[in-house]
PDB file of N, CA and C in Angstrom:
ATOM      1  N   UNK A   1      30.705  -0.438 112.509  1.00  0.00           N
ATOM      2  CA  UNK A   1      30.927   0.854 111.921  1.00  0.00           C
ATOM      3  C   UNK A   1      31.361   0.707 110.470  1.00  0.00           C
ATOM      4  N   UNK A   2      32.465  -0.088 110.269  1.00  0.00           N
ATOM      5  CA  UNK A   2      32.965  -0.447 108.728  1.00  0.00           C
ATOM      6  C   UNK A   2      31.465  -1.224 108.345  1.00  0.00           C
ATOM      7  N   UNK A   3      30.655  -1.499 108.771  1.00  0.00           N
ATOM      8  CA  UNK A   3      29.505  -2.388 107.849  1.00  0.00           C
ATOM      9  C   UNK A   3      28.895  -1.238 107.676  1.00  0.00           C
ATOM     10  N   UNK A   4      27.983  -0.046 108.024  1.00  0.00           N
ATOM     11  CA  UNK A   4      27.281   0.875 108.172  1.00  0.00           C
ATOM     12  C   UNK A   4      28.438   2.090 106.743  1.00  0.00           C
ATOM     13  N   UNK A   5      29.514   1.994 107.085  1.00  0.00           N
ATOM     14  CA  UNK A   5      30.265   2.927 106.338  1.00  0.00           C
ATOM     15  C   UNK A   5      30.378   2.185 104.585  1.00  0.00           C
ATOM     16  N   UNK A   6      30.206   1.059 104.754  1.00  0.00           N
ATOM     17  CA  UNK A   6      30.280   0.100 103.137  1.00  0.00           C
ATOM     18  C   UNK A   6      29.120   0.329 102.797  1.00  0.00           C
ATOM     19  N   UNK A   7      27.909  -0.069 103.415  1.00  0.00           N
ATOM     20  CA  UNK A   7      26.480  -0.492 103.166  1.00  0.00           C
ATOM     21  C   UNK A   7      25.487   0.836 102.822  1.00  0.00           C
ATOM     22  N   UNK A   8      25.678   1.888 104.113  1.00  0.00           N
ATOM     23  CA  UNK A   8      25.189   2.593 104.437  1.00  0.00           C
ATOM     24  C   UNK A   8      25.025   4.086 103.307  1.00  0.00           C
ATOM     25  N   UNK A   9      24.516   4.935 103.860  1.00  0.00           N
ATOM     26  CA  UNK A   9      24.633   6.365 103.405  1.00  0.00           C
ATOM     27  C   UNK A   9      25.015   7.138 104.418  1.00  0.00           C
ATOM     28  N   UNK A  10      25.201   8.407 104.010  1.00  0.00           N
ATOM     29  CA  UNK A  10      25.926   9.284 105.111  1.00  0.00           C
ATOM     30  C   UNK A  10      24.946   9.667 106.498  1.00  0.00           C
ATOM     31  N   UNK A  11      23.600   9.095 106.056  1.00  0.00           N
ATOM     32  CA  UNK A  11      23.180   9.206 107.632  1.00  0.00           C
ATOM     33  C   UNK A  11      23.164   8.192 108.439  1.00  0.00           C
ATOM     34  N   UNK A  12      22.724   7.073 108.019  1.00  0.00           N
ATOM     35  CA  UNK A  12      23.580   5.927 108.313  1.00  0.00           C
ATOM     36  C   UNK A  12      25.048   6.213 109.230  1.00  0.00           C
ATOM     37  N   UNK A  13      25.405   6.435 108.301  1.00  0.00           N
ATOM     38  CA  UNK A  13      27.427   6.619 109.087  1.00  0.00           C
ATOM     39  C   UNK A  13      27.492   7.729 110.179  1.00  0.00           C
ATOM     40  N   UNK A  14      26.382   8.871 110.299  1.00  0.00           N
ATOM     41  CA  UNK A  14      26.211   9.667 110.691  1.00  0.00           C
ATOM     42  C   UNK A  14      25.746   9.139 112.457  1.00  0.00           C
ATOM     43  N   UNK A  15      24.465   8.669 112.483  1.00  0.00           N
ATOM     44  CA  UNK A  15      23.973   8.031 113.270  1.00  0.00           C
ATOM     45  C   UNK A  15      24.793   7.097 113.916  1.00  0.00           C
ATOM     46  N   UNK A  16      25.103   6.263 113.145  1.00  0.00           N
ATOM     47  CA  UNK A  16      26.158   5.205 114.019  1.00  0.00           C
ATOM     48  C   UNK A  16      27.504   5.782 114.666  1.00  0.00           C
ATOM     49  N   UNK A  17      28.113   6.908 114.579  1.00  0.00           N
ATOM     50  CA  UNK A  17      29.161   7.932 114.892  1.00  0.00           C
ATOM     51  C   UNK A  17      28.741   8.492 115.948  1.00  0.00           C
ATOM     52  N   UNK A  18      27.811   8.841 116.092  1.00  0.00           N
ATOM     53  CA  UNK A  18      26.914   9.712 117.006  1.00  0.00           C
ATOM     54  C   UNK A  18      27.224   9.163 118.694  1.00  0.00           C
ATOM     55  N   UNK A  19      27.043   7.947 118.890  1.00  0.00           N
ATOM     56  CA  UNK A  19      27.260   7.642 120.720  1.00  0.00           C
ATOM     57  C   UNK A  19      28.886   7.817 121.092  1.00  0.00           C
ATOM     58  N   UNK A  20      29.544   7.099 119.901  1.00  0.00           N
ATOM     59  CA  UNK A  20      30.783   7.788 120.179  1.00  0.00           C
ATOM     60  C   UNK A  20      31.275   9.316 120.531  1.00  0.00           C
ATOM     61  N   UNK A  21      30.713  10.209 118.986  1.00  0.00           N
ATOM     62  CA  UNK A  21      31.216  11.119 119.105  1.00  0.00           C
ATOM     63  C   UNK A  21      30.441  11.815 121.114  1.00  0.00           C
ATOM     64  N   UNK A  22      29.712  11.621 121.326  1.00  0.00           N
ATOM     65  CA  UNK A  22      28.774  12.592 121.762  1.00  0.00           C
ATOM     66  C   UNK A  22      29.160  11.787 123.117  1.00  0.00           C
ATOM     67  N   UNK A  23      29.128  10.796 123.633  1.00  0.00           N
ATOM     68  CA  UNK A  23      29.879   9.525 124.566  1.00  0.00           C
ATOM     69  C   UNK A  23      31.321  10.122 125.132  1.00  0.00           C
ATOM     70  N   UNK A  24      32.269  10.259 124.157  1.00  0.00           N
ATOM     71  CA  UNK A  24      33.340  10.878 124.590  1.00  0.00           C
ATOM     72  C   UNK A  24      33.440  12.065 125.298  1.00  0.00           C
ATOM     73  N   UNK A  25      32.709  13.254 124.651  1.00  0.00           N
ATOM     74  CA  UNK A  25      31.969  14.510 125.224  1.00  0.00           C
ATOM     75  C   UNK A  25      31.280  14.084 126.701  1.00  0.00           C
ATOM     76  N   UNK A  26      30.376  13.754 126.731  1.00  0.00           N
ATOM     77  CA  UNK A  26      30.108  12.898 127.825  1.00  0.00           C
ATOM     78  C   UNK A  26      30.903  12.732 128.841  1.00  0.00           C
ATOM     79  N   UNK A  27      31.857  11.693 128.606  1.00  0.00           N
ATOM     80  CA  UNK A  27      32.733  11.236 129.308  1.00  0.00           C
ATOM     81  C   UNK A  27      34.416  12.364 130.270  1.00  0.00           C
ATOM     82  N   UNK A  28      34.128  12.799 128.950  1.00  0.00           N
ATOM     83  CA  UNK A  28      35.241  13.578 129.173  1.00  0.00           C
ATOM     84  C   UNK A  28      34.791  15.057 130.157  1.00  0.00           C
ATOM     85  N   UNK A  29      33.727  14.991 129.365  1.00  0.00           N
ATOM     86  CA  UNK A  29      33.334  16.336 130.478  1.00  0.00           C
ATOM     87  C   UNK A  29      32.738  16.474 132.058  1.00  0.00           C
ATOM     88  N   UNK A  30      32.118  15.071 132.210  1.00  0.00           N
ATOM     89  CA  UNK A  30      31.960  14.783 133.529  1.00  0.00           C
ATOM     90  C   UNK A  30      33.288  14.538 134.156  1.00  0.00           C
ATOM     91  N   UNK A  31      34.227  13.555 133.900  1.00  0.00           N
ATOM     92  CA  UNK A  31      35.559  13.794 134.497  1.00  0.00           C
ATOM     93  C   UNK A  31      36.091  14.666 134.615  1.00  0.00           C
ATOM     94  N   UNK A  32      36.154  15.722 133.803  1.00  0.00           N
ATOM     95  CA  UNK A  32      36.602  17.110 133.827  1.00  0.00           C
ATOM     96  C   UNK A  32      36.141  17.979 134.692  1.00  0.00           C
ATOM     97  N   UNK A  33      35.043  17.783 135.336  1.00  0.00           N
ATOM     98  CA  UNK A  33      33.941  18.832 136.222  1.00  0.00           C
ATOM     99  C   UNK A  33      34.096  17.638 137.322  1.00  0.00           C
ATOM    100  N   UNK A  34      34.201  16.479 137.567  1.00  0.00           N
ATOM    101  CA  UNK A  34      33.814  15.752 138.733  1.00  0.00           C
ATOM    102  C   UNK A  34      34.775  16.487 140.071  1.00  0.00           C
ATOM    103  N   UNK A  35      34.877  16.474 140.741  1.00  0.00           N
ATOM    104  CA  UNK A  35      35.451  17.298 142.267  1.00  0.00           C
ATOM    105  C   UNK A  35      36.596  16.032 142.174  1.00  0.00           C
ATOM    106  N   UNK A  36      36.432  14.898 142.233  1.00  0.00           N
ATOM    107  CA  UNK A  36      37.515  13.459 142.520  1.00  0.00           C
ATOM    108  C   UNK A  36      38.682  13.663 141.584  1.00  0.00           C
ATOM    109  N   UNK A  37      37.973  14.319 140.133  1.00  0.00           N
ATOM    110  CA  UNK A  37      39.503  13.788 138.997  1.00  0.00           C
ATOM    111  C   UNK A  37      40.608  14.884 139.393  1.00  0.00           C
ATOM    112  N   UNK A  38      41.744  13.929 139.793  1.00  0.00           N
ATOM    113  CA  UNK A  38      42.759  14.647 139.381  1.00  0.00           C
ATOM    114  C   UNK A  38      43.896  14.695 138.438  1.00  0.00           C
ATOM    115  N   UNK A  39      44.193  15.581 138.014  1.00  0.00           N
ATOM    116  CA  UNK A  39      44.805  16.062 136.701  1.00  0.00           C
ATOM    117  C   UNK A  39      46.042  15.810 136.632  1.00  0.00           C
ATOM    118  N   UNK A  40      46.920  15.953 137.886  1.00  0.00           N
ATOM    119  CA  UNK A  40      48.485  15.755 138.220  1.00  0.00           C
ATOM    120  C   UNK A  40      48.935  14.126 138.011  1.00  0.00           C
ATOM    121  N   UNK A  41      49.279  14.160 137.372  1.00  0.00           N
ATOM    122  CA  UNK A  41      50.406  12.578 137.257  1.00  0.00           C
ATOM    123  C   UNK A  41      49.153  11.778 136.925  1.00  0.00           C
ATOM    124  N   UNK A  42      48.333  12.076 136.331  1.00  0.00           N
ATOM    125  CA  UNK A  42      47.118  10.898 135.908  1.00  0.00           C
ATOM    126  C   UNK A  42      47.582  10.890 134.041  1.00  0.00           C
ATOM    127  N   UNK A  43      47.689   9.601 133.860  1.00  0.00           N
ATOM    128  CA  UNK A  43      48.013   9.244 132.482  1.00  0.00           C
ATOM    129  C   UNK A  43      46.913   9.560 131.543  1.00  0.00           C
ATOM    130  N   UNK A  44      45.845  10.002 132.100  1.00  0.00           N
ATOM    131  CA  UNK A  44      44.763  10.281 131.062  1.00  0.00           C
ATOM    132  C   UNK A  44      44.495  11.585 130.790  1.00  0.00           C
ATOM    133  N   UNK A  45      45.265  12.284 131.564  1.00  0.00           N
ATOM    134  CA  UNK A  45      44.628  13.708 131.923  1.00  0.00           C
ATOM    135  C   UNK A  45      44.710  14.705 130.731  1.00  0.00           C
ATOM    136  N   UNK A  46      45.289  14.280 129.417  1.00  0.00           N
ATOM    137  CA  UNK A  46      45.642  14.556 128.303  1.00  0.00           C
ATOM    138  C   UNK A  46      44.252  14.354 127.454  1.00  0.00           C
ATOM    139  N   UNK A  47      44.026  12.595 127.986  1.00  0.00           N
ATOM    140  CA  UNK A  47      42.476  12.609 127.121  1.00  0.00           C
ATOM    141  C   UNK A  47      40.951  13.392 127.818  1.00  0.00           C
ATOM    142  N   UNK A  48      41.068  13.202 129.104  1.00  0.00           N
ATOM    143  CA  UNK A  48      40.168  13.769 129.813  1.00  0.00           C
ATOM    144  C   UNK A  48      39.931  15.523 129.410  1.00  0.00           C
ATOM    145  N   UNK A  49      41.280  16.117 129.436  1.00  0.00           N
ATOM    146  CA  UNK A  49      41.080  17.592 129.004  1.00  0.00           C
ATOM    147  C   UNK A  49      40.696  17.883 127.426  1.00  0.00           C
ATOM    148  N   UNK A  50      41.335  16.768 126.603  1.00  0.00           N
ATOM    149  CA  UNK A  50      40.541  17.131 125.234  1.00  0.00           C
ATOM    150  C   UNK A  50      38.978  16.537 125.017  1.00  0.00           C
ATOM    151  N   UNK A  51      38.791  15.509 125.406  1.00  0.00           N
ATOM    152  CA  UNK A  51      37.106  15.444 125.295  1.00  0.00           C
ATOM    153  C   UNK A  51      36.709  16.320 125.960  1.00  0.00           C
ATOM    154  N   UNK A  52      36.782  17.157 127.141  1.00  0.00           N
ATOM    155  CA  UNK A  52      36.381  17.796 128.106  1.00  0.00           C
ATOM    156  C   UNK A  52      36.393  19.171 127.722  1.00  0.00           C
ATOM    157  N   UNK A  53      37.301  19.395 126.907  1.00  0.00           N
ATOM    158  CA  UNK A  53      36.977  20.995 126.202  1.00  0.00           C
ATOM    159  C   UNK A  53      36.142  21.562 125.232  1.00  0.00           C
ATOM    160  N   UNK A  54      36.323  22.757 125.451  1.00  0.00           N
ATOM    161  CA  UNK A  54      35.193  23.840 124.970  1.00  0.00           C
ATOM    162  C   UNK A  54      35.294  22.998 123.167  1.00  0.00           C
ATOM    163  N   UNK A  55      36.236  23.077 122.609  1.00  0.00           N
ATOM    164  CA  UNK A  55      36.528  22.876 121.276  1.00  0.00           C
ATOM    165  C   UNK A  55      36.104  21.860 120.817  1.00  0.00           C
ATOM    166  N   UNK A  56      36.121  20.569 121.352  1.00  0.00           N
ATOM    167  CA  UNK A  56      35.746  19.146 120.942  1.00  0.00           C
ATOM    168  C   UNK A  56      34.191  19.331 121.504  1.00  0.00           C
ATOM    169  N   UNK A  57      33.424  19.919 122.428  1.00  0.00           N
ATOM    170  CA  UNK A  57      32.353  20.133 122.560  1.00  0.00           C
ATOM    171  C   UNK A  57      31.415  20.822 121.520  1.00  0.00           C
ATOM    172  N   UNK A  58      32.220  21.702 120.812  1.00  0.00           N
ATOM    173  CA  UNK A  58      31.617  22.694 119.723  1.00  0.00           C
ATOM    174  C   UNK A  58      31.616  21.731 118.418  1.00  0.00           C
ATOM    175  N   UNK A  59      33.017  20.544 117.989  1.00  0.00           N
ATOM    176  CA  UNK A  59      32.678  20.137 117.771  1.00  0.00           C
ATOM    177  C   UNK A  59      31.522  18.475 117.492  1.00  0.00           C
ATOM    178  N   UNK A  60      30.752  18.407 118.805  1.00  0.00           N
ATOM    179  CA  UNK A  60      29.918  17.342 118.844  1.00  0.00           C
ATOM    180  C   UNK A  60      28.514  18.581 118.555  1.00  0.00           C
ATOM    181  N   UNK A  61      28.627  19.572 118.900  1.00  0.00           N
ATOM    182  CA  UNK A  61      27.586  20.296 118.410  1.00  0.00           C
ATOM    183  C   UNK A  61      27.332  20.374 116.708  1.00  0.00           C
ATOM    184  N   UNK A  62      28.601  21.039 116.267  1.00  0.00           N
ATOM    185  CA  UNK A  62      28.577  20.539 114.716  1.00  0.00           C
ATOM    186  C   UNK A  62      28.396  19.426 114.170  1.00  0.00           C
ATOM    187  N   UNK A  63      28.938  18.411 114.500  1.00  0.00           N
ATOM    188  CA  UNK A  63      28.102  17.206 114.624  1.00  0.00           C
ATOM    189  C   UNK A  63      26.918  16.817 114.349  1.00  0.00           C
ATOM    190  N   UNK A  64      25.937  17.278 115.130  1.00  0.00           N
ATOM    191  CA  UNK A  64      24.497  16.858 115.650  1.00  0.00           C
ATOM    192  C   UNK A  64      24.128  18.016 114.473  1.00  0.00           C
ATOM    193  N   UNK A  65      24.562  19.339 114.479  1.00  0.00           N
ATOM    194  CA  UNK A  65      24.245  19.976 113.675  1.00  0.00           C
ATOM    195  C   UNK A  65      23.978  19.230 112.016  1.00  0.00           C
ATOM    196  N   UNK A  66      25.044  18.925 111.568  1.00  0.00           N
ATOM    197  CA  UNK A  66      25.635  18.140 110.388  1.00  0.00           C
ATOM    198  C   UNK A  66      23.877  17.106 110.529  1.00  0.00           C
ATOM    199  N   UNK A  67      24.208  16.248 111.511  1.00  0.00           N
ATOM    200  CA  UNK A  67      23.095  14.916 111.521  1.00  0.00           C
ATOM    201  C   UNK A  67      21.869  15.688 111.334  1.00  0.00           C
ATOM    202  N   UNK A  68      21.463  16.557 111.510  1.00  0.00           N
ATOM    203  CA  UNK A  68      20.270  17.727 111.487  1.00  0.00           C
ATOM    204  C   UNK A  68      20.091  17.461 109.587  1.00  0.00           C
ATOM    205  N   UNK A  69      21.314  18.035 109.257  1.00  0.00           N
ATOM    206  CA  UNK A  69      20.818  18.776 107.899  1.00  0.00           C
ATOM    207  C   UNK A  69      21.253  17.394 107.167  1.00  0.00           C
ATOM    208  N   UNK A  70      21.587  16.353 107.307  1.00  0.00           N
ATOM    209  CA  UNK A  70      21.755  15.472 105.936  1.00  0.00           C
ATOM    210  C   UNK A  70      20.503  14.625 106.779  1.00  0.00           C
ATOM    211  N   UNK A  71      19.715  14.779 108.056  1.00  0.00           N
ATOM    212  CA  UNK A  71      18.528  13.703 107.800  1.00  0.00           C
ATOM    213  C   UNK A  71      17.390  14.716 107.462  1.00  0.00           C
ATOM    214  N   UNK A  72      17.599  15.918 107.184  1.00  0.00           N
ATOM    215  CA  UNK A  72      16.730  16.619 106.778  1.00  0.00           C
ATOM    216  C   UNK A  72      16.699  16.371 104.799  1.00  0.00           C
ATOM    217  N   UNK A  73      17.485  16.395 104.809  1.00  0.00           N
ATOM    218  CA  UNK A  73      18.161  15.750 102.924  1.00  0.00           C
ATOM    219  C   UNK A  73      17.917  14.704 102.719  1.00  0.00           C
ATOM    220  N   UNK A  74      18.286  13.552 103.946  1.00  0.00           N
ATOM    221  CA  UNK A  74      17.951  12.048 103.114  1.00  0.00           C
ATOM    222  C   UNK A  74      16.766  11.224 104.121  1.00  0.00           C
ATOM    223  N   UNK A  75      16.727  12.028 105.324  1.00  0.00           N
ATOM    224  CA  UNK A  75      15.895  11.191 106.189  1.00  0.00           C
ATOM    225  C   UNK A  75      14.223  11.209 105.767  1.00  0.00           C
ATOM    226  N   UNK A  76      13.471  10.168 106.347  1.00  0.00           N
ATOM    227  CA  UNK A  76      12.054   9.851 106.624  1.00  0.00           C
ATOM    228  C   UNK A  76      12.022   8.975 107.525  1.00  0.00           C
ATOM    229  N   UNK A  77      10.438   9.078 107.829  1.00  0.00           N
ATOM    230  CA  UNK A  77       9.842   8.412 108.617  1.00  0.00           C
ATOM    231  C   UNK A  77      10.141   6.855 108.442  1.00  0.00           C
ATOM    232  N   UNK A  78      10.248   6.199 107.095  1.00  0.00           N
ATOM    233  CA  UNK A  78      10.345   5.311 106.983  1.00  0.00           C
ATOM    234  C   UNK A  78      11.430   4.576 107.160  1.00  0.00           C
ATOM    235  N   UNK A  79      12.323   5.383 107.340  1.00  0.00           N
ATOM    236  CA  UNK A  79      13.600   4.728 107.915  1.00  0.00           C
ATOM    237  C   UNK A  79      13.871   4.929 109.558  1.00  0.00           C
ATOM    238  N   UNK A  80      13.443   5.550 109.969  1.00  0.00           N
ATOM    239  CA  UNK A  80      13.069   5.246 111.648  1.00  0.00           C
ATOM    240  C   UNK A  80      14.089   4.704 112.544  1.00  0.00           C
ATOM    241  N   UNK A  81      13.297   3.513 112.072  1.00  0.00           N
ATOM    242  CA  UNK A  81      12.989   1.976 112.653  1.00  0.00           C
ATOM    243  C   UNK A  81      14.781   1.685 112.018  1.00  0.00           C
ATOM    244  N   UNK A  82      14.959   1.821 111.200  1.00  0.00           N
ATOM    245  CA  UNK A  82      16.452   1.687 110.859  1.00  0.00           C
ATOM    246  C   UNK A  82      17.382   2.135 111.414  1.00  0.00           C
ATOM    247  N   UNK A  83      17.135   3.275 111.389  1.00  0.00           N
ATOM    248  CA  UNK A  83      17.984   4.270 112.045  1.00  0.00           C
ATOM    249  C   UNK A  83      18.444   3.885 113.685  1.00  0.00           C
ATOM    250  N   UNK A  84      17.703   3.835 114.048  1.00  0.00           N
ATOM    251  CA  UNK A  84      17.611   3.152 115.593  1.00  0.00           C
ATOM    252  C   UNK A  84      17.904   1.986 116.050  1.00  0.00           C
ATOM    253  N   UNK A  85      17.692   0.853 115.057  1.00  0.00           N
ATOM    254  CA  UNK A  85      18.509   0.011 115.400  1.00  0.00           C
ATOM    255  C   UNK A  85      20.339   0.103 115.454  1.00  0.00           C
ATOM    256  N   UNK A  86      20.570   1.339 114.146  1.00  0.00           N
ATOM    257  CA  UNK A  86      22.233   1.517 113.881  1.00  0.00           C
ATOM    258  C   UNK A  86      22.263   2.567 115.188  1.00  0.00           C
ATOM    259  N   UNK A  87      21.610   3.358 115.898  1.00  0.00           N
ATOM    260  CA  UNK A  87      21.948   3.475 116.740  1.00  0.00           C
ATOM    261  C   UNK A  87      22.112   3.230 117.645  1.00  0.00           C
ATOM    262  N   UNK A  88      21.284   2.080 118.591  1.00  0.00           N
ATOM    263  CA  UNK A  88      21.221   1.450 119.511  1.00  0.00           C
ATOM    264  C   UNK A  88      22.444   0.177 119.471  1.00  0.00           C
ATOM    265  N   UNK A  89      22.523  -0.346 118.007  1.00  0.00           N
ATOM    266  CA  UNK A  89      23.732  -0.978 118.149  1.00  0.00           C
ATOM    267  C   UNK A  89      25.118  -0.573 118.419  1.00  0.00           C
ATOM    268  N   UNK A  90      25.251   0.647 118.113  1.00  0.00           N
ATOM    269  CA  UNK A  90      26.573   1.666 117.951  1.00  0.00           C
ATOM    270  C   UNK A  90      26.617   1.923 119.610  1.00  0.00           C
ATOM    271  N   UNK A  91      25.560   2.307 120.015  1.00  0.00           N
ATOM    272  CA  UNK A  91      25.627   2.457 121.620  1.00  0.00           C
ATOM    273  C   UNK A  91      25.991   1.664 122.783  1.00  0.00           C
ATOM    274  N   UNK A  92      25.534   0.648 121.785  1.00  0.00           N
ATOM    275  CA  UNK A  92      26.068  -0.942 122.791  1.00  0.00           C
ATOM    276  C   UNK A  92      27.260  -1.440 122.610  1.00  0.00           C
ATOM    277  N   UNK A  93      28.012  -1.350 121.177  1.00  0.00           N
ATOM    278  CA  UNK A  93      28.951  -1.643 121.081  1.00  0.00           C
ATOM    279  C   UNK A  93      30.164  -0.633 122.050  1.00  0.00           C
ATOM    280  N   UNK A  94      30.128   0.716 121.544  1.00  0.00           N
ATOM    281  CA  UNK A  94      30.664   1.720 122.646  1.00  0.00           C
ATOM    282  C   UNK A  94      30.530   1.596 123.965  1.00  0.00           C
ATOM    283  N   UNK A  95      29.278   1.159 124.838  1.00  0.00           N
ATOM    284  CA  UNK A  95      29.274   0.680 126.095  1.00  0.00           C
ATOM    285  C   UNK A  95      29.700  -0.514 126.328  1.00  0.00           C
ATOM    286  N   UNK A  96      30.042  -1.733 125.798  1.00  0.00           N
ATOM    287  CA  UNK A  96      30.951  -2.557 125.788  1.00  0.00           C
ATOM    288  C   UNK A  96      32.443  -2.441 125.444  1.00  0.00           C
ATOM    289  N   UNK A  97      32.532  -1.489 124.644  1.00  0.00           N
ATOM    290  CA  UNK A  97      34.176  -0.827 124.868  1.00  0.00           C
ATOM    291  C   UNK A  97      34.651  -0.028 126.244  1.00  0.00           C
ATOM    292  N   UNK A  98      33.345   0.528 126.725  1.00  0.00           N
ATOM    293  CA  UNK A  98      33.864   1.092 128.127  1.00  0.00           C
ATOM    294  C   UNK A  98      34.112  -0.016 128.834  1.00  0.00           C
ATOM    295  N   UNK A  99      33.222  -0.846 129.074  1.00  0.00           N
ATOM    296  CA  UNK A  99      33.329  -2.319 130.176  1.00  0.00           C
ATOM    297  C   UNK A  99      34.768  -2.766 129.930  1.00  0.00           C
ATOM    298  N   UNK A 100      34.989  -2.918 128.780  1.00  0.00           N
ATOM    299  CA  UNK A 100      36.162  -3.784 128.391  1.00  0.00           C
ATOM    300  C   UNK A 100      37.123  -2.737 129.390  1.00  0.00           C
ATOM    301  N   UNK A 101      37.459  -1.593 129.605  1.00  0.00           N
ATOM    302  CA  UNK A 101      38.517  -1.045 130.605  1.00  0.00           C
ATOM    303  C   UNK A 101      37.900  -0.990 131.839  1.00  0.00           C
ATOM    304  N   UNK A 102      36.762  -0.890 132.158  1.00  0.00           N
ATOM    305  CA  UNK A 102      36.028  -1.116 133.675  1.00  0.00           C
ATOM    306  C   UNK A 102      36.734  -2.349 133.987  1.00  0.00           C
ATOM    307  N   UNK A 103      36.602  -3.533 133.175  1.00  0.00           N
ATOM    308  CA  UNK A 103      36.891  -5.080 133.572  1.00  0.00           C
ATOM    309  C   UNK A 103      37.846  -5.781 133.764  1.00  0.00           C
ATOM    310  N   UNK A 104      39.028  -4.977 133.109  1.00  0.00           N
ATOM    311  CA  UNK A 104      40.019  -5.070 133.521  1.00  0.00           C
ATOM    312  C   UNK A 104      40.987  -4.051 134.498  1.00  0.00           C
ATOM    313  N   UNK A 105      40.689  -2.484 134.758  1.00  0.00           N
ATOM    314  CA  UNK A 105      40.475  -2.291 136.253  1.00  0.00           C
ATOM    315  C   UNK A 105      40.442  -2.698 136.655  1.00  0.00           C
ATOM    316  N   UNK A 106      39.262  -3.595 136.959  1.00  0.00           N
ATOM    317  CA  UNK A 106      38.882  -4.123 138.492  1.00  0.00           C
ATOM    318  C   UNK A 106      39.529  -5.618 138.810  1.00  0.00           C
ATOM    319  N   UNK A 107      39.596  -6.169 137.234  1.00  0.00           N
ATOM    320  CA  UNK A 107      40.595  -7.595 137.455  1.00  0.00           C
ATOM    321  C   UNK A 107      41.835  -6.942 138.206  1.00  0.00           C
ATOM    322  N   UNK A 108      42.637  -5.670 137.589  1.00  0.00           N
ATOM    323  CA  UNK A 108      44.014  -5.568 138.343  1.00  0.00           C
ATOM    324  C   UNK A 108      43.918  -5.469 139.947  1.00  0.00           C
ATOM    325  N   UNK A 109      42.924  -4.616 140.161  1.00  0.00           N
ATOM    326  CA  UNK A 109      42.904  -4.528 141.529  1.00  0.00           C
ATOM    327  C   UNK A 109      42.774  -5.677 142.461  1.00  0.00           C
ATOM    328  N   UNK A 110      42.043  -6.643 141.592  1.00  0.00           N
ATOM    329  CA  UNK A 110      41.738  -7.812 142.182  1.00  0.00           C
ATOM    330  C   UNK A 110      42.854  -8.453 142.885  1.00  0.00           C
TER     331      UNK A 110
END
């Protein structure tokens, strides 16, 4: 992210922001709707209800909105292929930040 934010331009930084921002939303809102989560005495239930709300949802919409109008300003075709790699890397890195608490879960339980 700091390489993309030095190197990059704002769609660049834009794109690579994107699995996070939109990941958390994600995350938060399926826990929030799942029938299993419960809310009482759960140490997360603070983060679960703010990714999970209306407000942080509106803003991943602004967001995407935002990514709309500056790749409409700086984007082309020819950057693509760029673009996608900073996203696909940003995605992997974020899904290896989830593992990293999956993995140690399951070590404790162990």
């Amino acid at each position: 992210m700091l390489d993309i934010g030095h190197s990059g331009d704002a769609l660049d930084l834009l794109v690579a922001l994107m699995p996070c921002v939109a990941g958390y939303a994600e995350i938060g809102l399926g826990l929030l709707q799942h029938p299993a989560t419960r809310l009482d005495d759960n140490p997360y239930a603070s983060w679960i209800r703010n990714y999970g709300d209306e407000g942080y949802l509106q803003g991943v919409s602004t967001a995407l909105a935002l990514l709309e109008t500056v790749w409409q300003q700086r984007g082309s075709e020819a950057r693509i292929t760029e673009l996608s790699e900073i996203f696909t890397t940003a995605t992997r890195l974020e899904a290896q930040f989830w593992q990293m608490g999956l993995n140690a879960a399951a070590e404790t339980r162990a």
